[in-house]
C-alpha atoms as a PDB file:
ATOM      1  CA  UNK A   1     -13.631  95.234-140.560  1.00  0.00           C
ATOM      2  CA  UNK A   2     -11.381  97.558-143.253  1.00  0.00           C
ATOM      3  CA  UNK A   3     -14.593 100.144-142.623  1.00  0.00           C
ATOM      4  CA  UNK A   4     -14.620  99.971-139.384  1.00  0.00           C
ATOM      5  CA  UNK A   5     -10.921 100.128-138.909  1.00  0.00           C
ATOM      6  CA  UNK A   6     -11.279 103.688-141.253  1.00  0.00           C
ATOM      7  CA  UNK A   7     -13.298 105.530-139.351  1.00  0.00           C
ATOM      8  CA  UNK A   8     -11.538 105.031-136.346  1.00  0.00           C
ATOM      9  CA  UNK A   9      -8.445 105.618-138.004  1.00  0.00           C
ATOM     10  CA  UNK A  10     -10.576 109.332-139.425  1.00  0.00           C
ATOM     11  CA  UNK A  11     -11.199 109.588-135.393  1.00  0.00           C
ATOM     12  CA  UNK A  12      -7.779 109.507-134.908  1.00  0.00           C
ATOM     13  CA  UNK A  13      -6.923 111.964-137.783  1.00  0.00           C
ATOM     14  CA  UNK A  14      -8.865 114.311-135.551  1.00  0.00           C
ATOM     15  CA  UNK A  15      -7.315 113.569-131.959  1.00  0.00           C
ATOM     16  CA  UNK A  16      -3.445 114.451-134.223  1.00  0.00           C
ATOM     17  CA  UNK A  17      -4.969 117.624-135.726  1.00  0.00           C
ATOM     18  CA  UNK A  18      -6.151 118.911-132.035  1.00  0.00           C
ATOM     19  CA  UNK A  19      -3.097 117.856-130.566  1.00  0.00           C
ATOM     20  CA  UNK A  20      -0.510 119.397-133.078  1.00  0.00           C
ATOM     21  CA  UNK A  21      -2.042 122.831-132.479  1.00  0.00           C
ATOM     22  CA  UNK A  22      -1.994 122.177-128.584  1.00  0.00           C
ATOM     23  CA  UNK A  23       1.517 121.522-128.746  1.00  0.00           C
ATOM     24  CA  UNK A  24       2.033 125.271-129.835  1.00  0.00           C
ATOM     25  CA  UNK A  25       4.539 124.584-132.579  1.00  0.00           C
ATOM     26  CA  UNK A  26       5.649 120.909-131.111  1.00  0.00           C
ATOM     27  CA  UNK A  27       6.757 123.086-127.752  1.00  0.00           C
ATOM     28  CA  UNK A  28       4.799 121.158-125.411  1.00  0.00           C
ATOM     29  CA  UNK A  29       6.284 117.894-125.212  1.00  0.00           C
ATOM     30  CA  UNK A  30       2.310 116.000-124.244  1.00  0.00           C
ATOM     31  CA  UNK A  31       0.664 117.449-127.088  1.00  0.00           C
ATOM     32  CA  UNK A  32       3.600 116.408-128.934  1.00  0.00           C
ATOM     33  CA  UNK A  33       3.612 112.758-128.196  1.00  0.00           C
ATOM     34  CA  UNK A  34       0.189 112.493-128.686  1.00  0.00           C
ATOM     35  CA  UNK A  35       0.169 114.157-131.694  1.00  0.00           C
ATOM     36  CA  UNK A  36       3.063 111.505-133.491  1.00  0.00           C
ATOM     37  CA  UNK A  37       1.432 108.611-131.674  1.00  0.00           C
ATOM     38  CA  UNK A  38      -2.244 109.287-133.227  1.00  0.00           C
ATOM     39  CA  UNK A  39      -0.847 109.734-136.424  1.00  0.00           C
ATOM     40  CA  UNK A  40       1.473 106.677-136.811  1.00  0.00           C
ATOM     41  CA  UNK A  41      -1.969 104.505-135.504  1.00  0.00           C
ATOM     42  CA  UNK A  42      -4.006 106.359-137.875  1.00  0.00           C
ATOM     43  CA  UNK A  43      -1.718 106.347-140.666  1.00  0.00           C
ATOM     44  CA  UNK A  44      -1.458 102.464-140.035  1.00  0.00           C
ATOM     45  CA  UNK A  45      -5.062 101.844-139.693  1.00  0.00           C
ATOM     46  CA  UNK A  46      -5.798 103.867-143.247  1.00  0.00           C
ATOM     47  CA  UNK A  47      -2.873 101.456-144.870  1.00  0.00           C
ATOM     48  CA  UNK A  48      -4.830  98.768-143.073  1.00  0.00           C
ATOM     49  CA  UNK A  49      -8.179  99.996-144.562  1.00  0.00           C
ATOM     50  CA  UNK A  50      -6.741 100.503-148.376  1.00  0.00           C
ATOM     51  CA  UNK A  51      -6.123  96.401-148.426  1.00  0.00           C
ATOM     52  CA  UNK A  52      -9.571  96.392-149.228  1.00  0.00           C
ATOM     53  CA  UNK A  53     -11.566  99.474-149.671  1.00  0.00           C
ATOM     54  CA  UNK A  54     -10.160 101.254-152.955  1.00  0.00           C
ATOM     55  CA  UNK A  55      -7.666 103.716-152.413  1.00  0.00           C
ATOM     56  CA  UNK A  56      -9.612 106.895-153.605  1.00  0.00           C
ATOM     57  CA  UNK A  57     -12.825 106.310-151.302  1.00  0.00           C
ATOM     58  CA  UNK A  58     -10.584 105.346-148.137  1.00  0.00           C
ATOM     59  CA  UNK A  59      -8.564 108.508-148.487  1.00  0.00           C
ATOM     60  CA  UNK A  60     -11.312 110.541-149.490  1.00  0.00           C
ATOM     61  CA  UNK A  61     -13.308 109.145-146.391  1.00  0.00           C
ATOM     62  CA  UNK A  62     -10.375 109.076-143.939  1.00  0.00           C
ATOM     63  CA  UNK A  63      -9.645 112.809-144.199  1.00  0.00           C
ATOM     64  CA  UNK A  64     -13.646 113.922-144.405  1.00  0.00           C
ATOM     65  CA  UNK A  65     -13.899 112.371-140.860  1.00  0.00           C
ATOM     66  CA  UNK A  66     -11.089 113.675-139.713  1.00  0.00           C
ATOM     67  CA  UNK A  67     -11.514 117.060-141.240  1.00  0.00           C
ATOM     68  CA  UNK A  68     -15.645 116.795-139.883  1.00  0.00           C
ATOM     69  CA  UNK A  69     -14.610 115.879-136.606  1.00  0.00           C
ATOM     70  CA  UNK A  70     -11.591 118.237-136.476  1.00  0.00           C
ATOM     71  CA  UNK A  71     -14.483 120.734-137.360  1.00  0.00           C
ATOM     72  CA  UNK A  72     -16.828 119.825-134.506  1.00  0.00           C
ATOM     73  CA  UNK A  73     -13.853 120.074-132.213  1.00  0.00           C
ATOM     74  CA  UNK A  74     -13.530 123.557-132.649  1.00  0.00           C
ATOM     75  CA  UNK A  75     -16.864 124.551-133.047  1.00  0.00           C
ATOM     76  CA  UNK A  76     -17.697 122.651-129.578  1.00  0.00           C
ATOM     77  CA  UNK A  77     -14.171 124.206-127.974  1.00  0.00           C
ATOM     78  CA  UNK A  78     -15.238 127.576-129.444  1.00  0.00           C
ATOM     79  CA  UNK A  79     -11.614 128.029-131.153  1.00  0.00           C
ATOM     80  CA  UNK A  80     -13.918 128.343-134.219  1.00  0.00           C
ATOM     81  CA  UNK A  81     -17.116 130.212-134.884  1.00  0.00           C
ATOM     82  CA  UNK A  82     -20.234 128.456-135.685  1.00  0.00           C
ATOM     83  CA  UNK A  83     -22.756 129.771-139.438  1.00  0.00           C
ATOM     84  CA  UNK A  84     -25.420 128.289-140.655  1.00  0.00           C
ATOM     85  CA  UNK A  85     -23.050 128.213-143.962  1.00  0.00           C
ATOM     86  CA  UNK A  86     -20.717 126.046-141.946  1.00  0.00           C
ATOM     87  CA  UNK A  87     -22.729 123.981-140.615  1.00  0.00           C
ATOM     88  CA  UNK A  88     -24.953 122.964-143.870  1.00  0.00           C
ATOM     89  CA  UNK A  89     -21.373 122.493-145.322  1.00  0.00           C
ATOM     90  CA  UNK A  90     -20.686 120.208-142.722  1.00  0.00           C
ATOM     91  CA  UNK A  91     -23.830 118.575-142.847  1.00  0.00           C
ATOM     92  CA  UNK A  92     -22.951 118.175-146.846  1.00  0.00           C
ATOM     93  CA  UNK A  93     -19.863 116.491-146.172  1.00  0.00           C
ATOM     94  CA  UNK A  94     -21.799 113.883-143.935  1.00  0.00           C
ATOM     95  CA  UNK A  95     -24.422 113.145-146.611  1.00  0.00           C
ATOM     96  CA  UNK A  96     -21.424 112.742-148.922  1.00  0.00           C
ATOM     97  CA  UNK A  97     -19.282 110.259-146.845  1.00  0.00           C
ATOM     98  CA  UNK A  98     -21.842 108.087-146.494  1.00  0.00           C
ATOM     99  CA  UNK A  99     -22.629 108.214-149.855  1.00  0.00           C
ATOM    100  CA  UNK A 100     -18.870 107.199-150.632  1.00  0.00           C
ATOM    101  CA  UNK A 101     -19.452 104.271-148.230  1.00  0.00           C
ATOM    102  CA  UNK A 102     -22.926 103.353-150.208  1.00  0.00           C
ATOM    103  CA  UNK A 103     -21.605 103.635-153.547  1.00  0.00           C
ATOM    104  CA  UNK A 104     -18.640 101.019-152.881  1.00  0.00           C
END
């Protein structure tokens, strides 16, 4: 349950990323809500997770999701620009967050 419970909270790492830079600075008051509520769940669902998974490989997993995700966000929204360096980077970090979640 602590696992899944992670990588939802990681999901939710993402949705707080996007939103904080649609809120232009915390100006826009939707982003802005959206933003503090994602990251009080998430926050709570990685203290959740860290009851049983070790505190290094739930950290270490909870921000490669969100950072992978955040990632894939902009790459799919085209606010960033897609390389094959990026993407085998990406593809790296995959290979090593399940390997985190294999080795514990």
């Amino acid at each position: 349950m602590a696992w899944l419970v992670l990588v939802v909270s990681g999901g939710l790492e993402m949705v707080w990323a996007a939103a904080l830079s649609a809120s232009h600075g915390l100006r826009r008051w939707k982003p802005a809500v959206l933003f503090v509520v994602a990251m009080v769940v998430s926050l709570a669902g990685l203290s959740y997770a860290m009851t049983s998974i070790p505190v290094g490989t739930a950290y270490a997993v909870w921000v490669g999701i969100g950072a992978t995700l955040t990632l894939i966000w902009g790459l799919v929204t085209r606010q960033e620009k897609a390389s094959w360096g990026r993407i085998g980077l990406l593809g790296l970090l995959i290979v090593s967050l399940v390997g985190l979640k294999v080795a514990s």
